[in-house]
Structures are given as structure tokens and as C-alpha cells.
PDB file of N, CA and C in Angstrom:
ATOM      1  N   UNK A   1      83.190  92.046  98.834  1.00  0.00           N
ATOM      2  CA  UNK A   1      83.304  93.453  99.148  1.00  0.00           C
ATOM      3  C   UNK A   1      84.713  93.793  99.645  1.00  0.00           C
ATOM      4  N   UNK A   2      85.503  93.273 100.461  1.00  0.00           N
ATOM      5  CA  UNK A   2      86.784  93.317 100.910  1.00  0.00           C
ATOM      6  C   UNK A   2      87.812  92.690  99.403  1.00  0.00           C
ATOM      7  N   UNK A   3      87.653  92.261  98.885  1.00  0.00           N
ATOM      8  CA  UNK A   3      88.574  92.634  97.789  1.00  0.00           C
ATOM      9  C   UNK A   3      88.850  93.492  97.135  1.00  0.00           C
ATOM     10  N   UNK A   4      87.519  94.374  97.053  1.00  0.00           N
ATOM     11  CA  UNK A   4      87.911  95.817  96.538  1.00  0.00           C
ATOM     12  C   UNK A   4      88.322  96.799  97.390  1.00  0.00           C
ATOM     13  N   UNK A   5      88.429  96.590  98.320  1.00  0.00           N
ATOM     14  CA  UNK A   5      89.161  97.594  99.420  1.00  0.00           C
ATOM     15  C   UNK A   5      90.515  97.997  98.940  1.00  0.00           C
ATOM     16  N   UNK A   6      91.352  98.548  99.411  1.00  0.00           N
ATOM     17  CA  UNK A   6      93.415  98.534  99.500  1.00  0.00           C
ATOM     18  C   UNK A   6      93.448  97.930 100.724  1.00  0.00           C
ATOM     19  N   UNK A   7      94.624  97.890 100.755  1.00  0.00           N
ATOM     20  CA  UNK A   7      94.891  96.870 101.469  1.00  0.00           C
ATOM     21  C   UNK A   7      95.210  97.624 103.336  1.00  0.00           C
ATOM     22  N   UNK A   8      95.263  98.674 102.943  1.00  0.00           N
ATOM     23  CA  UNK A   8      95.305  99.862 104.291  1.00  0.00           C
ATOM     24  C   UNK A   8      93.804  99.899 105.112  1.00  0.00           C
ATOM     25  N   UNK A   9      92.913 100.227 103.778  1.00  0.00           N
ATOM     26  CA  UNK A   9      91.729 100.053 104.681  1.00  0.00           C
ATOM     27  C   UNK A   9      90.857  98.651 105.103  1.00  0.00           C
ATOM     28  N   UNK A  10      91.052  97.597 104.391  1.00  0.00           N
ATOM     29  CA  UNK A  10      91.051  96.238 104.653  1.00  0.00           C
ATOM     30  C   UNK A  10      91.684  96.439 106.516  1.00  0.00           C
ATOM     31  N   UNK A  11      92.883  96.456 106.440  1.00  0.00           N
ATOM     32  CA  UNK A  11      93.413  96.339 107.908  1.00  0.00           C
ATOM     33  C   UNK A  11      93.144  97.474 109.400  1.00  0.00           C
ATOM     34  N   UNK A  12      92.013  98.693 108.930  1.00  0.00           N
ATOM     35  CA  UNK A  12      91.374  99.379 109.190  1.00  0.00           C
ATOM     36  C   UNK A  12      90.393  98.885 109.919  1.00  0.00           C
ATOM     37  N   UNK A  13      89.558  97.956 108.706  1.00  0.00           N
ATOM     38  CA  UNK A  13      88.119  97.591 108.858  1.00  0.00           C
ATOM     39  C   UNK A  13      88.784  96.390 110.166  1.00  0.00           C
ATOM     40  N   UNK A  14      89.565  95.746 109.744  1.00  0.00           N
ATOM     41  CA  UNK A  14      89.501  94.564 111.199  1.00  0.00           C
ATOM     42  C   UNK A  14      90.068  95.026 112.279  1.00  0.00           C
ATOM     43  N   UNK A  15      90.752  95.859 112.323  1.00  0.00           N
ATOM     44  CA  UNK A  15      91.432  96.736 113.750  1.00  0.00           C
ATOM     45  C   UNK A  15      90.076  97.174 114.436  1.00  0.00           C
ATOM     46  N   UNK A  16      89.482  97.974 113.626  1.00  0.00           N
ATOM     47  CA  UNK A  16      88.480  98.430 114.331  1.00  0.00           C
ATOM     48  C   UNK A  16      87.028  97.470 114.684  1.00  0.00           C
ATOM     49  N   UNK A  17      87.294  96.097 113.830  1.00  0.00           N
ATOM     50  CA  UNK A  17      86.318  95.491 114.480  1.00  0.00           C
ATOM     51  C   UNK A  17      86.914  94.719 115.525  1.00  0.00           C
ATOM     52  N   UNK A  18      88.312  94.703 116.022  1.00  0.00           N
ATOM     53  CA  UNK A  18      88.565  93.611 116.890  1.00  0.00           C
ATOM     54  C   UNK A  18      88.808  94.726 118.311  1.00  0.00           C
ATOM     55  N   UNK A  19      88.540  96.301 117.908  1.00  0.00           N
ATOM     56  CA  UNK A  19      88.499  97.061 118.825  1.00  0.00           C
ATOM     57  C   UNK A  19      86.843  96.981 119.783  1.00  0.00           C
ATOM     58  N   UNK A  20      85.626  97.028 118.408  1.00  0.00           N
ATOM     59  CA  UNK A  20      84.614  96.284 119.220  1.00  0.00           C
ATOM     60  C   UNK A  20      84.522  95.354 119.829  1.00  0.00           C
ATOM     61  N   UNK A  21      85.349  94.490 120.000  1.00  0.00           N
ATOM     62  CA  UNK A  21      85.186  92.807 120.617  1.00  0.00           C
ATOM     63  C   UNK A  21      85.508  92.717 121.732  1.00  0.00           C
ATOM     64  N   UNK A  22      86.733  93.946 121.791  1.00  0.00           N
ATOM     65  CA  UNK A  22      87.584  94.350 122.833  1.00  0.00           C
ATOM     66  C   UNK A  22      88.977  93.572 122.526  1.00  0.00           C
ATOM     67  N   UNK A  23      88.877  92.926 121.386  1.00  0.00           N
ATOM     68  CA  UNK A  23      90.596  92.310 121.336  1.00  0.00           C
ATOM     69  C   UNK A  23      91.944  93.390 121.077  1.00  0.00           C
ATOM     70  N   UNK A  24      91.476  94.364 121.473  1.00  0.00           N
ATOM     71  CA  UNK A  24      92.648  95.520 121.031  1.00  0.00           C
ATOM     72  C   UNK A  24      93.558  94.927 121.711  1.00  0.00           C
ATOM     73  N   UNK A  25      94.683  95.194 120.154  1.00  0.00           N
ATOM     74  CA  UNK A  25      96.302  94.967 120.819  1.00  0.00           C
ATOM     75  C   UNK A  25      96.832  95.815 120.460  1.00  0.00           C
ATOM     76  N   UNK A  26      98.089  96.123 121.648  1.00  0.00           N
ATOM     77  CA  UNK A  26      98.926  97.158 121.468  1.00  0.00           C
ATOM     78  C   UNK A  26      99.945  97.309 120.558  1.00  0.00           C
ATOM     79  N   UNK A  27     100.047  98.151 120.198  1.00  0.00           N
ATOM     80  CA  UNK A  27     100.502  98.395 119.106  1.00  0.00           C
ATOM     81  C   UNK A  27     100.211  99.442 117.671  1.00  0.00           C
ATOM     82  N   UNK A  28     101.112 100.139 116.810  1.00  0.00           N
ATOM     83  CA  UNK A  28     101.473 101.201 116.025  1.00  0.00           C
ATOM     84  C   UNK A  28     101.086 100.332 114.775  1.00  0.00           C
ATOM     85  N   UNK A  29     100.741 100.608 113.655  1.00  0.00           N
ATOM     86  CA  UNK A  29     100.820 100.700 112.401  1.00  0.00           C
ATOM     87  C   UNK A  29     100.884 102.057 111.661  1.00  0.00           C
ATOM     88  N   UNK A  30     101.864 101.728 110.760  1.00  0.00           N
ATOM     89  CA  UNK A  30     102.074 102.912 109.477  1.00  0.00           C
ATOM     90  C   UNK A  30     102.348 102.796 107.889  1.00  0.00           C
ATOM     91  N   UNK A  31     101.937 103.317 107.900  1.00  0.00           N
ATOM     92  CA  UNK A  31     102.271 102.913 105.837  1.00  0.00           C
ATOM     93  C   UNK A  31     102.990 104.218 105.237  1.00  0.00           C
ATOM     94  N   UNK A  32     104.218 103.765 104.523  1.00  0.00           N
ATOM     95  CA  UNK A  32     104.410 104.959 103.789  1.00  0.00           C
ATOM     96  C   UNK A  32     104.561 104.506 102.337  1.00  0.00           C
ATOM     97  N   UNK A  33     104.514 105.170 101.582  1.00  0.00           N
ATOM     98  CA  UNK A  33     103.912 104.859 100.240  1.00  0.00           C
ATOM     99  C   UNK A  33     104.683 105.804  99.313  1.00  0.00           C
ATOM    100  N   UNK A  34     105.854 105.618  98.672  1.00  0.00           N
ATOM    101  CA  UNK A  34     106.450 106.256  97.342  1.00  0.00           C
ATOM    102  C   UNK A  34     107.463 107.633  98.379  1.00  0.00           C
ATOM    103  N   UNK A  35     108.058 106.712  98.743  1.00  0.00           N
ATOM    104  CA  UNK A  35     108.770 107.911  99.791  1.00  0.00           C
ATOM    105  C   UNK A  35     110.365 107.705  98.972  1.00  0.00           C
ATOM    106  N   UNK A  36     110.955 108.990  98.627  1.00  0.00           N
ATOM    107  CA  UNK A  36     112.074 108.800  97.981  1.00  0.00           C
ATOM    108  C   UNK A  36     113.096 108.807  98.909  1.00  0.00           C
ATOM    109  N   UNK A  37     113.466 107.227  98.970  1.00  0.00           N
ATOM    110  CA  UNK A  37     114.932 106.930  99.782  1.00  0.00           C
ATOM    111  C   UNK A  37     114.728 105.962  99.990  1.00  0.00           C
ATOM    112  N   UNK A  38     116.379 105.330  99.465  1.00  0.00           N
ATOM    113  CA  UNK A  38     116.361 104.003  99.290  1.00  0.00           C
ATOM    114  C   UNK A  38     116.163 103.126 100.576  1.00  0.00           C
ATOM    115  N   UNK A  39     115.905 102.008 100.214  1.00  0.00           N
ATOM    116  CA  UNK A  39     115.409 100.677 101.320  1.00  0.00           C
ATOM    117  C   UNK A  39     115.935 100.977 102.583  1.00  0.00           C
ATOM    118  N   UNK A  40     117.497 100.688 103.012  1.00  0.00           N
ATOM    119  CA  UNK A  40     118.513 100.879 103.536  1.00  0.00           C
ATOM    120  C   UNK A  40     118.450 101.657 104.209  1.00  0.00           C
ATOM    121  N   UNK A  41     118.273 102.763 104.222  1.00  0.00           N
ATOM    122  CA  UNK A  41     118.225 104.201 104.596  1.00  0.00           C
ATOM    123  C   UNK A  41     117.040 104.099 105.169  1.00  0.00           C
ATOM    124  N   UNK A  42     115.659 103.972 104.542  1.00  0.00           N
ATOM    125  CA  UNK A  42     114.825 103.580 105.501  1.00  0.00           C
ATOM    126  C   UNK A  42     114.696 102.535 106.954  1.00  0.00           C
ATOM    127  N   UNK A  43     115.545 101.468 106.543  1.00  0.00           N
ATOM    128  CA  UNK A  43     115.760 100.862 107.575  1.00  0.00           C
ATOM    129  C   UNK A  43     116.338 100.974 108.926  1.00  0.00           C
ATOM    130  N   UNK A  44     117.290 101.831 108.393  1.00  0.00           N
ATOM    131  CA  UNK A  44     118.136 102.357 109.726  1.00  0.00           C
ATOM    132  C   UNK A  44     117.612 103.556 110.256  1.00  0.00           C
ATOM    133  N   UNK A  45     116.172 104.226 109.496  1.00  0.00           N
ATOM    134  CA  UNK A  45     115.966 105.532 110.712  1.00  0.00           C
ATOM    135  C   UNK A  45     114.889 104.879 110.799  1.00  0.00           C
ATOM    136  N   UNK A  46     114.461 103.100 110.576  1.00  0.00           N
ATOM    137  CA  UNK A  46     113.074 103.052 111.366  1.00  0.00           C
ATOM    138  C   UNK A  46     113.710 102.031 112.298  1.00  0.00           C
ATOM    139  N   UNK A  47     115.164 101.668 112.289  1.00  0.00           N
ATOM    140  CA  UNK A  47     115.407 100.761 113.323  1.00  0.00           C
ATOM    141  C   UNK A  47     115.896 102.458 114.639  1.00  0.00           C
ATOM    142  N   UNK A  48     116.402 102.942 114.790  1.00  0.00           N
ATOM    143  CA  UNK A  48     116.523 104.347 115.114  1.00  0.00           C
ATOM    144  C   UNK A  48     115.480 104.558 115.988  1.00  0.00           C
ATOM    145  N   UNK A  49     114.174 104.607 115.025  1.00  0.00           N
ATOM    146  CA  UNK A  49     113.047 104.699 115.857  1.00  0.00           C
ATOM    147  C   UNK A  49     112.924 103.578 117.418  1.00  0.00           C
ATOM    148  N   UNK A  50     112.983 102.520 116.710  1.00  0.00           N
ATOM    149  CA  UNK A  50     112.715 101.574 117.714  1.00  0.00           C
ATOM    150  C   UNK A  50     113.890 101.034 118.531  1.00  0.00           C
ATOM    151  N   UNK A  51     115.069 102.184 118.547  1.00  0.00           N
ATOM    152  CA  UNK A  51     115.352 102.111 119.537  1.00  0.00           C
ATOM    153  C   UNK A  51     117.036 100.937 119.672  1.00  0.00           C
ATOM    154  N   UNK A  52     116.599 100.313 118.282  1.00  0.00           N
ATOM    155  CA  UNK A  52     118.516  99.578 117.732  1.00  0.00           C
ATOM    156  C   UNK A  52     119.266 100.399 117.565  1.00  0.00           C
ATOM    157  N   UNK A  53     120.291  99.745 117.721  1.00  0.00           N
ATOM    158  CA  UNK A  53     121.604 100.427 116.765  1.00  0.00           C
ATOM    159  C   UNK A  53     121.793  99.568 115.149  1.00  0.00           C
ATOM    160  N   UNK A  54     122.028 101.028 114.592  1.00  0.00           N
ATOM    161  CA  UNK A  54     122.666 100.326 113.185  1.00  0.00           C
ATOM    162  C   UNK A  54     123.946  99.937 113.239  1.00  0.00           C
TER     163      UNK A  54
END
């Protein structure tokens, strides 16, 4: 059954079961998907985000 998932909601289904267990860890996930701009460019406004310098 988890092979036919994507791979977003695959990591859904275990977040939220390790939220029942109580193993929640801190922490963000995000996916972006067909976003026009190259690699590079992405890198430096998601290092930006977190707070590096390029």
C-alpha cells in the first residue's frame, strides 16, 4: 500500500504516526515542485532563510 503513495504523503503518513507515539521532532518540512529558478538561486534564498550568508 505505501508504494503507491508519492513520496510527500508517504512522509506524512510517518510524521503523523510518530506524532501518535509522541516521537515528535522538531522541525519544518517543505516541498516545492517545478518552481522556475535555477538550482543556485534557490539555494541562496533558502540558505537566506536559515539564516547563512551566501
Amino acid at each position: 500500500m505505501l508504494n503507491n503513495l508519492r513520496k510527500r504523503d508517504r512522509y506524512e503518513m510517518y510524521y503523523l504516526s510518530q506524532v501518535e507515539q509522541g516521537k515528535k521532532r522538531d522541525g519544518v518540512y517543505a516541498l516545492g515542485q517545478y518552481i522556475p529558478m535555477s538550482v543556485d538561486k534557490a539555494r541562496r534564498v533558502i540558505d537566506q532563510i536559515r539564516g547563512r550568508s551566501y
